[in-house]
Protein backbone atom coordinates (compact mmCIF):
# COMPACT_ATOMS: atom_id res chain seq x y z
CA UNK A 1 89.41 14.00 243.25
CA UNK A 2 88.99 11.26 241.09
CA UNK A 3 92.92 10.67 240.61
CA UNK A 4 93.40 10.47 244.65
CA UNK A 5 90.68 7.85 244.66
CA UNK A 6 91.93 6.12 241.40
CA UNK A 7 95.28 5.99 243.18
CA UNK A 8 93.92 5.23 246.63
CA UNK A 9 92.03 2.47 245.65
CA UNK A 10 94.77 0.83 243.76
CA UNK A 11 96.99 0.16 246.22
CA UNK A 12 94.33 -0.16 248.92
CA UNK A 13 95.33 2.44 251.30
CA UNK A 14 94.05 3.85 254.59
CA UNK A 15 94.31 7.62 254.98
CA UNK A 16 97.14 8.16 257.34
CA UNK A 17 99.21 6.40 254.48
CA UNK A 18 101.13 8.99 252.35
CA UNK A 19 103.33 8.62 249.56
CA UNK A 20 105.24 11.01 246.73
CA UNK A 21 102.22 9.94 244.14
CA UNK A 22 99.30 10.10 246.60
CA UNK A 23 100.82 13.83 248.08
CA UNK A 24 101.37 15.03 244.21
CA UNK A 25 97.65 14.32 243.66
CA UNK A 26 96.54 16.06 246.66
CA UNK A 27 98.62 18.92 246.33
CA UNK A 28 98.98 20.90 242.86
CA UNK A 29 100.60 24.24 244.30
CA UNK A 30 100.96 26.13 247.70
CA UNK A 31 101.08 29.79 248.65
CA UNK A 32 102.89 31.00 251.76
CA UNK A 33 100.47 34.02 252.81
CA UNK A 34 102.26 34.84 255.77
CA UNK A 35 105.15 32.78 258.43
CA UNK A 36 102.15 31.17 259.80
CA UNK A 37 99.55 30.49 257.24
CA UNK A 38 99.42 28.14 254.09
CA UNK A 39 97.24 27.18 251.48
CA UNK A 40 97.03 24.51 249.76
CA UNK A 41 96.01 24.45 246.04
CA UNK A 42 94.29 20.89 244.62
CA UNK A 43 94.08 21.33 241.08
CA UNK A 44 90.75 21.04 240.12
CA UNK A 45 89.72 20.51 236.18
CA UNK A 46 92.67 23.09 234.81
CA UNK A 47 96.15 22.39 235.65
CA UNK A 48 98.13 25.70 235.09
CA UNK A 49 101.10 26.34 234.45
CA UNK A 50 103.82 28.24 237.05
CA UNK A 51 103.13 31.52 235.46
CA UNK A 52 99.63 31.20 235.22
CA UNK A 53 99.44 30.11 239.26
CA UNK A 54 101.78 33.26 239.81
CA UNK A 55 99.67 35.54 238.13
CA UNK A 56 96.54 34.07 239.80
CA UNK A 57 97.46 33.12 243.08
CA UNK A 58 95.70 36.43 244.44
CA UNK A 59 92.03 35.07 243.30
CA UNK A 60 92.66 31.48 244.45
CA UNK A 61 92.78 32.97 247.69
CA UNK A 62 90.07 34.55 247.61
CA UNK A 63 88.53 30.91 247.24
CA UNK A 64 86.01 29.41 249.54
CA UNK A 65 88.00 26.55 251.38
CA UNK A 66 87.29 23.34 251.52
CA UNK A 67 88.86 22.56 254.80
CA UNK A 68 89.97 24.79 257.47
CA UNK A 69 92.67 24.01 260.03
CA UNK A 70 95.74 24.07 262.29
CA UNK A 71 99.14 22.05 263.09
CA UNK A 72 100.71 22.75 265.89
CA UNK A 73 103.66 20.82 267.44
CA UNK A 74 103.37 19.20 270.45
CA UNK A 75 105.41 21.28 272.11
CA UNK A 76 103.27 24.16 271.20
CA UNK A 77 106.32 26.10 269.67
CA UNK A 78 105.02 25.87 265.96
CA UNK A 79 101.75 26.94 265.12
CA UNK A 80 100.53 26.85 261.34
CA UNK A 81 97.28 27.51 259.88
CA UNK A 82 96.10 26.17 256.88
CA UNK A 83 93.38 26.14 254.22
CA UNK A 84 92.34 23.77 251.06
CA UNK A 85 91.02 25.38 247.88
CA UNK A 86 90.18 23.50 244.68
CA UNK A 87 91.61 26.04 241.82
C-alpha cells in the first residue's frame, strides 16, 4: 500500500487514472477460479515467486477479501465477479 501511494502521490493522480506502474503496484498476481470469477492478488510484505504463487494459490483464496465486487458490461452480456486479497 505504501508503493501505490508513493506512486500516486508523485504524479498527483486522481483514482480513475491508471497507468502500467500504478496497475503493477496494485496487482501482484491473479487467479482465474472459474469463467466468471477473479481474484486479484496485491502483494503484501512477501513478493513470491511464480512457483511459490502456484503452489499457494489454493490458501490465498481462502483469504478474507478486502473488497468484494462485480463488472458487468453495459449491455449486460458479461458478468465478472471479483475479489481483492492482500497475500
Amino acid at each position: 500500500m505504501d508503493k501505490i501511494n508513493e506512486i500516486i502521490g508523485q504524479k498527483n493522480l486522481v483514482i480513475d487514472t491508471l497507468d502500467s506502474e500504478i496497475l503493477r503496484s496494485f496487482i501482484y498476481k491473479m487467479i482465474s477460479v472459474s469463467q466468471n470469477e477473479i481474484v486479484y492478488c496485491i502483494a503484501g510484505s512477501k513478493n513470491y515467486s511464480d512457483d511459490e504463487f502456484k503452489e499457494r494459490r489454493f490458501d490465498f483464496l481462502k483469504t478474507e477479501p478486502i473488497v468484494v465486487g462485480t463488472y458487468q458490461t453495459t449491455d449486460g452480456l458479461t458478468k465478472m465477479n471479483y475479489r481483492v486479497v492482500v497475500i
